[in-house]
N, C-alpha and C. Protein backbone atom coordinates (compact mmCIF):
# COMPACT_ATOMS: atom_id res chain seq x y z
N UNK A 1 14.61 13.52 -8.40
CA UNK A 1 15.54 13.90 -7.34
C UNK A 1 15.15 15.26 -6.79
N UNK A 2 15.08 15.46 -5.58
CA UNK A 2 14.77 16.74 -5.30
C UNK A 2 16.13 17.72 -4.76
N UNK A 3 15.81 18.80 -5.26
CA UNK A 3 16.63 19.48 -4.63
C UNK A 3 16.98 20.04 -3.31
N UNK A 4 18.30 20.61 -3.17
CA UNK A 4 18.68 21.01 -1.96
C UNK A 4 18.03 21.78 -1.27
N UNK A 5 17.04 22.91 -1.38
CA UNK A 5 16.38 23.87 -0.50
C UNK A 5 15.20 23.05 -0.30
N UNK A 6 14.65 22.02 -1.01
CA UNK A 6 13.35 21.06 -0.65
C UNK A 6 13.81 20.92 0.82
N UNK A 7 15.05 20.58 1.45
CA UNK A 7 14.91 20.04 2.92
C UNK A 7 14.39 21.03 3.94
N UNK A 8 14.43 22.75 3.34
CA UNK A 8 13.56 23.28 4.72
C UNK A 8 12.37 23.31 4.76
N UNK A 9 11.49 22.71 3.54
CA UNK A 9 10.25 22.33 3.63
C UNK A 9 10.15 21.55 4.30
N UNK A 10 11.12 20.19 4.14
CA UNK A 10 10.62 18.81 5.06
C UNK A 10 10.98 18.92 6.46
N UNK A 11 11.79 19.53 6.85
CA UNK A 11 11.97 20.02 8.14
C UNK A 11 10.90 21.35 8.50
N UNK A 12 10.18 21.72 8.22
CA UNK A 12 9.15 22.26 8.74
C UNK A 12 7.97 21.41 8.86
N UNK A 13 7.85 20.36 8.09
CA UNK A 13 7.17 19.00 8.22
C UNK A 13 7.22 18.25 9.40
N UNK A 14 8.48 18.31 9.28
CA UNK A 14 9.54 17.67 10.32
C UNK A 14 9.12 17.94 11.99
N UNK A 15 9.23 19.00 11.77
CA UNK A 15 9.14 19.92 13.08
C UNK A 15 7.46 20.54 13.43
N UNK A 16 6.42 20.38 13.13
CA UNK A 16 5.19 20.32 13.21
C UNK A 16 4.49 19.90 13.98
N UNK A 17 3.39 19.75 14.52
CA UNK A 17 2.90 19.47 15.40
C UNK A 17 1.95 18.35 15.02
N UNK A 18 2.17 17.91 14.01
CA UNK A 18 1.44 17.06 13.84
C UNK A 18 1.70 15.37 14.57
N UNK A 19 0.91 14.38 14.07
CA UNK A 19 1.46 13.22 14.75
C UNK A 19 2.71 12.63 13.65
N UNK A 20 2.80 11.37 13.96
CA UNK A 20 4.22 10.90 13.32
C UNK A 20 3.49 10.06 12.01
N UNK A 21 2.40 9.64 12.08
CA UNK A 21 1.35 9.41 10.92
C UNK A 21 1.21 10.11 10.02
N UNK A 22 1.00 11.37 10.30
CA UNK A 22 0.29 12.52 9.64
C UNK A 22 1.66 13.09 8.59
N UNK A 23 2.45 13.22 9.52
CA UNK A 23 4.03 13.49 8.98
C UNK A 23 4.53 12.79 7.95
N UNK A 24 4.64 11.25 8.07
CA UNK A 24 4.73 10.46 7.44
C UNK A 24 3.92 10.63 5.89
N UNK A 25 2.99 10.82 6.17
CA UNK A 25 1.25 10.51 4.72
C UNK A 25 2.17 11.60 4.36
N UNK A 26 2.21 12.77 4.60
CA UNK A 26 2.31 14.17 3.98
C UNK A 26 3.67 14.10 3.29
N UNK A 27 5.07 13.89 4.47
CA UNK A 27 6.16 13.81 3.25
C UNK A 27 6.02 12.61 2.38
N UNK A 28 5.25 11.30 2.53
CA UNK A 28 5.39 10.62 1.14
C UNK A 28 4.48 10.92 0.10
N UNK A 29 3.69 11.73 0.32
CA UNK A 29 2.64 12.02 -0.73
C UNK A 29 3.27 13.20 -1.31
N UNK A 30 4.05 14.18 -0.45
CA UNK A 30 4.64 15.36 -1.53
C UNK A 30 6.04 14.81 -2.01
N UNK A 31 7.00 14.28 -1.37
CA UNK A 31 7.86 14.67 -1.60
C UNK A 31 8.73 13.08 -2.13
N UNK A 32 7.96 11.71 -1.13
CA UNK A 32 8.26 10.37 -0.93
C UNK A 32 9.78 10.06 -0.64
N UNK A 33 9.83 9.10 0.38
CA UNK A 33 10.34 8.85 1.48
C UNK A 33 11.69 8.96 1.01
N UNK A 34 11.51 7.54 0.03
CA UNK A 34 12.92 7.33 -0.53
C UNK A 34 13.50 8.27 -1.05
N UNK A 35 12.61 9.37 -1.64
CA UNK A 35 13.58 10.84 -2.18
C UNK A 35 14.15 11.54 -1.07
N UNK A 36 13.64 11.64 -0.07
CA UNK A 36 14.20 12.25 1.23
C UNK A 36 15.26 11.59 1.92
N UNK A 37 15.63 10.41 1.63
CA UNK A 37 16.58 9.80 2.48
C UNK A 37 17.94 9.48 1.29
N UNK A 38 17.47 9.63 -0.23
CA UNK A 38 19.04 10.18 -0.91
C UNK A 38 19.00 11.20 -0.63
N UNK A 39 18.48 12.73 -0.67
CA UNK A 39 18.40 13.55 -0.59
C UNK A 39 19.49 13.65 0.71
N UNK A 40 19.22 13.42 2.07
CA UNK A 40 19.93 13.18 3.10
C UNK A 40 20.83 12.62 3.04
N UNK A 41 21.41 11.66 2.18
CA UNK A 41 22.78 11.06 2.19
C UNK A 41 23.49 12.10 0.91
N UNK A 42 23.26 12.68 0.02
CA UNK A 42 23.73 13.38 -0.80
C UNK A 42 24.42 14.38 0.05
N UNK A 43 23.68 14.95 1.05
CA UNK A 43 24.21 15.93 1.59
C UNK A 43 24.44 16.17 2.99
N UNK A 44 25.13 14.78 3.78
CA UNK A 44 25.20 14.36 4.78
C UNK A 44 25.92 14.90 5.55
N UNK A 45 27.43 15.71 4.79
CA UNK A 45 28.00 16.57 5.84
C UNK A 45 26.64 17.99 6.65
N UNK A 46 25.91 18.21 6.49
CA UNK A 46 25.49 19.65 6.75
C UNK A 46 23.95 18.95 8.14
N UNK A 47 24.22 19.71 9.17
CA UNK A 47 23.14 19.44 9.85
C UNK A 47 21.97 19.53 9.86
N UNK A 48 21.50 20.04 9.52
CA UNK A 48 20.20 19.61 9.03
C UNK A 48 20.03 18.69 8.34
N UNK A 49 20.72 18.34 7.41
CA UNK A 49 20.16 16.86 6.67
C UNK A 49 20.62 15.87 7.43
N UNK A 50 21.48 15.96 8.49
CA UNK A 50 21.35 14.59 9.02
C UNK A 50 20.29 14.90 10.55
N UNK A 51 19.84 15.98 10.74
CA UNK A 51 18.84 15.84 11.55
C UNK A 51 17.46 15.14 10.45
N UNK A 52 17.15 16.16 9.71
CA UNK A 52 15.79 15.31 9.12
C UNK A 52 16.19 13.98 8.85
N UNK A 53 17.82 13.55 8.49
CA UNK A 53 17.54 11.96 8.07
C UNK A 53 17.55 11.00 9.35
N UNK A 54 17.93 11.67 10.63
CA UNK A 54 17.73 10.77 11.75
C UNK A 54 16.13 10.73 12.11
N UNK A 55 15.76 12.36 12.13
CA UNK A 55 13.88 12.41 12.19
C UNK A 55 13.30 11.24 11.67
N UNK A 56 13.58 11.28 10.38
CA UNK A 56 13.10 10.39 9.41
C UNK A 56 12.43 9.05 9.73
N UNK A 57 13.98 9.07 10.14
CA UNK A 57 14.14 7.60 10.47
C UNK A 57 13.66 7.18 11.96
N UNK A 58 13.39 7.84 12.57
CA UNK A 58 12.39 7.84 14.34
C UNK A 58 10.94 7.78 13.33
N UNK A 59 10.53 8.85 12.47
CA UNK A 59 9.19 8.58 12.39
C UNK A 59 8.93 7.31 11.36
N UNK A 60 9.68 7.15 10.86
CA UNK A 60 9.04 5.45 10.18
C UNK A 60 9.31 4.47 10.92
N UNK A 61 10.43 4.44 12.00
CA UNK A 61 10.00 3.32 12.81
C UNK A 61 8.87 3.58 13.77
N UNK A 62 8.20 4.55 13.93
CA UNK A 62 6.88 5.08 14.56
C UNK A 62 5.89 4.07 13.94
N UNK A 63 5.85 5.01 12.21
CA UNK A 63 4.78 4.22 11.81
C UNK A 63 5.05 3.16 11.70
N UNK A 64 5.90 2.63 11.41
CA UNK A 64 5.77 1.39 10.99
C UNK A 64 5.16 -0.05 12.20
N UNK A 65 5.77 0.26 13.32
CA UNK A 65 4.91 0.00 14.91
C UNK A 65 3.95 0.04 15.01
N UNK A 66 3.70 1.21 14.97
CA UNK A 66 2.27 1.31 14.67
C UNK A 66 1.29 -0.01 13.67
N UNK A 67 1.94 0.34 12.38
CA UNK A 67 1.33 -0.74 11.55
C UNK A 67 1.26 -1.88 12.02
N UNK A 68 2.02 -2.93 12.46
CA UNK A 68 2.38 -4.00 12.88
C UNK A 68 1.45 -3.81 14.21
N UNK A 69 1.43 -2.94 14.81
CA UNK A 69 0.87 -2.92 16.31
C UNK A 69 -1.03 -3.16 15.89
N UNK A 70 -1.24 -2.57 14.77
CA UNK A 70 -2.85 -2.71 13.96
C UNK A 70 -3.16 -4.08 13.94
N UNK A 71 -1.67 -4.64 12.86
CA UNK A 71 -2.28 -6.03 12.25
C UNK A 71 -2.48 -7.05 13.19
N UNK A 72 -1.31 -6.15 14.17
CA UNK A 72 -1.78 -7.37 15.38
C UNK A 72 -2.98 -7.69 16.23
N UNK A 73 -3.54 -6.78 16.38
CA UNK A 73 -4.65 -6.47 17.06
C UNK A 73 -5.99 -7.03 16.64
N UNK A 74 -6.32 -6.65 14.69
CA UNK A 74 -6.78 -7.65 13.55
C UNK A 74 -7.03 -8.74 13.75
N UNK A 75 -5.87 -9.66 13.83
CA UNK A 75 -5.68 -10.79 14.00
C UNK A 75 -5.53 -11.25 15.69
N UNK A 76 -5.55 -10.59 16.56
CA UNK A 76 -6.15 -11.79 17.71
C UNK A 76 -7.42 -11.13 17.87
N UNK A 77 -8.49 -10.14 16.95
CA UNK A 77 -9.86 -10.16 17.15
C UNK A 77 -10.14 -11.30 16.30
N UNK A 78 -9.49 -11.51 15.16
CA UNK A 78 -10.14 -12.45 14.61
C UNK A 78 -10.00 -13.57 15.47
N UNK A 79 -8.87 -14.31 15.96
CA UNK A 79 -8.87 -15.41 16.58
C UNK A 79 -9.69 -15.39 17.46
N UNK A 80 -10.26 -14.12 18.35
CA UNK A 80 -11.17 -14.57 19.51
C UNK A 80 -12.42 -14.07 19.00
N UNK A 81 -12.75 -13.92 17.60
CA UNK A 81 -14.24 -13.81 17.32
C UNK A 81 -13.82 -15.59 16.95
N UNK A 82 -13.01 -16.28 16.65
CA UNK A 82 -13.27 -17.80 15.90
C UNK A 82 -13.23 -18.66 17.16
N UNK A 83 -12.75 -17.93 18.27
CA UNK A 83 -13.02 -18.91 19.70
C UNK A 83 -14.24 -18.64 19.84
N UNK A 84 -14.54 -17.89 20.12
CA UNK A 84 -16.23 -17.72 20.41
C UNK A 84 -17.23 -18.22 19.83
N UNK A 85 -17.06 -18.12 18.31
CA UNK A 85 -18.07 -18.96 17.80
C UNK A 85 -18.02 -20.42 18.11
N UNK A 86 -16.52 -21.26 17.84
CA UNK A 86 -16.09 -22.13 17.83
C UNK A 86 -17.24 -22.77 19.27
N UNK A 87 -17.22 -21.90 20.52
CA UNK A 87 -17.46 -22.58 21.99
C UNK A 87 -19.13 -22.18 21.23
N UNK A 88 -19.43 -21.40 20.95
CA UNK A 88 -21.33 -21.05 21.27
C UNK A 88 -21.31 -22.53 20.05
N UNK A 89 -20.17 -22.82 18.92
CA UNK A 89 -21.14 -23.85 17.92
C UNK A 89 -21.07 -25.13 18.89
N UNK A 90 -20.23 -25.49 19.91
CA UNK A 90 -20.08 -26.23 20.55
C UNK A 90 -21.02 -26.68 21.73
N UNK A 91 -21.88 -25.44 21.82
CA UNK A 91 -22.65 -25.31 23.22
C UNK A 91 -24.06 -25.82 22.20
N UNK A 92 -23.96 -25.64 21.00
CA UNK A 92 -25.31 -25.16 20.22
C UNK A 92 -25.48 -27.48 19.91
N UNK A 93 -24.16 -27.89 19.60
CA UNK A 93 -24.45 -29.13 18.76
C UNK A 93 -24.21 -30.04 20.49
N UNK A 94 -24.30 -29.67 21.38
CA UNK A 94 -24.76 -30.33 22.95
C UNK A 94 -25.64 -31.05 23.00
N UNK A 95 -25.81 -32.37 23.16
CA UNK A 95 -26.84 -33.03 23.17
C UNK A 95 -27.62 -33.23 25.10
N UNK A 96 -28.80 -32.90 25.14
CA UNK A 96 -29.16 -32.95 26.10
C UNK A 96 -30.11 -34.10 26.87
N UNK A 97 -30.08 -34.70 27.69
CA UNK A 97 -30.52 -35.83 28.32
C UNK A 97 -32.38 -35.84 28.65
């Protein structure tokens, strides 16, 4: 469980210039996610913790878009590297007159 002054670290995290990726890697590698979001409900009257827990929650639906926005991309290269072959194996087994 982390403690209460941990949140002006993550809000300097928070507030950084970094991307919403970068933000993300860094508070789950120091501090991890799920500790930051009891952390934020523990102490929900006080503003700042419900700013970082709304932050929070903008940057993982970031990444997480993101992610999904990857796999998608993955997968219709794969489908149109398997059309392509599919037509050249098609052009290749052509019988010609």
């Amino acid at each position: 469980m982390l403690d209460h002054d941990a949140i002006f670290e993550i809000y300097e995290i928070m507030k950084s210039e970094k991307s919403d990726y970068d933000k993300f890697l860094e508070l789950q590698s120091k501090y991890g996610i799920d500790n930051i979001e009891l952390l934020c409900k523990n102490y929900d009257d006080e503003a700042i913790f419900s700013y970082c827990s709304s932050r929070l929650e903008s940057i993982k639906n970031s990444v997480y878009a993101f992610q999904e926005y990857v796999s998608y991309v993955r997968q219709y290269r794969a489908s149109l590297r398997g059309q392509i072959f599919k037509e050249q194996r098609a052009k290749e087994n052509k019988k010609t007159l």
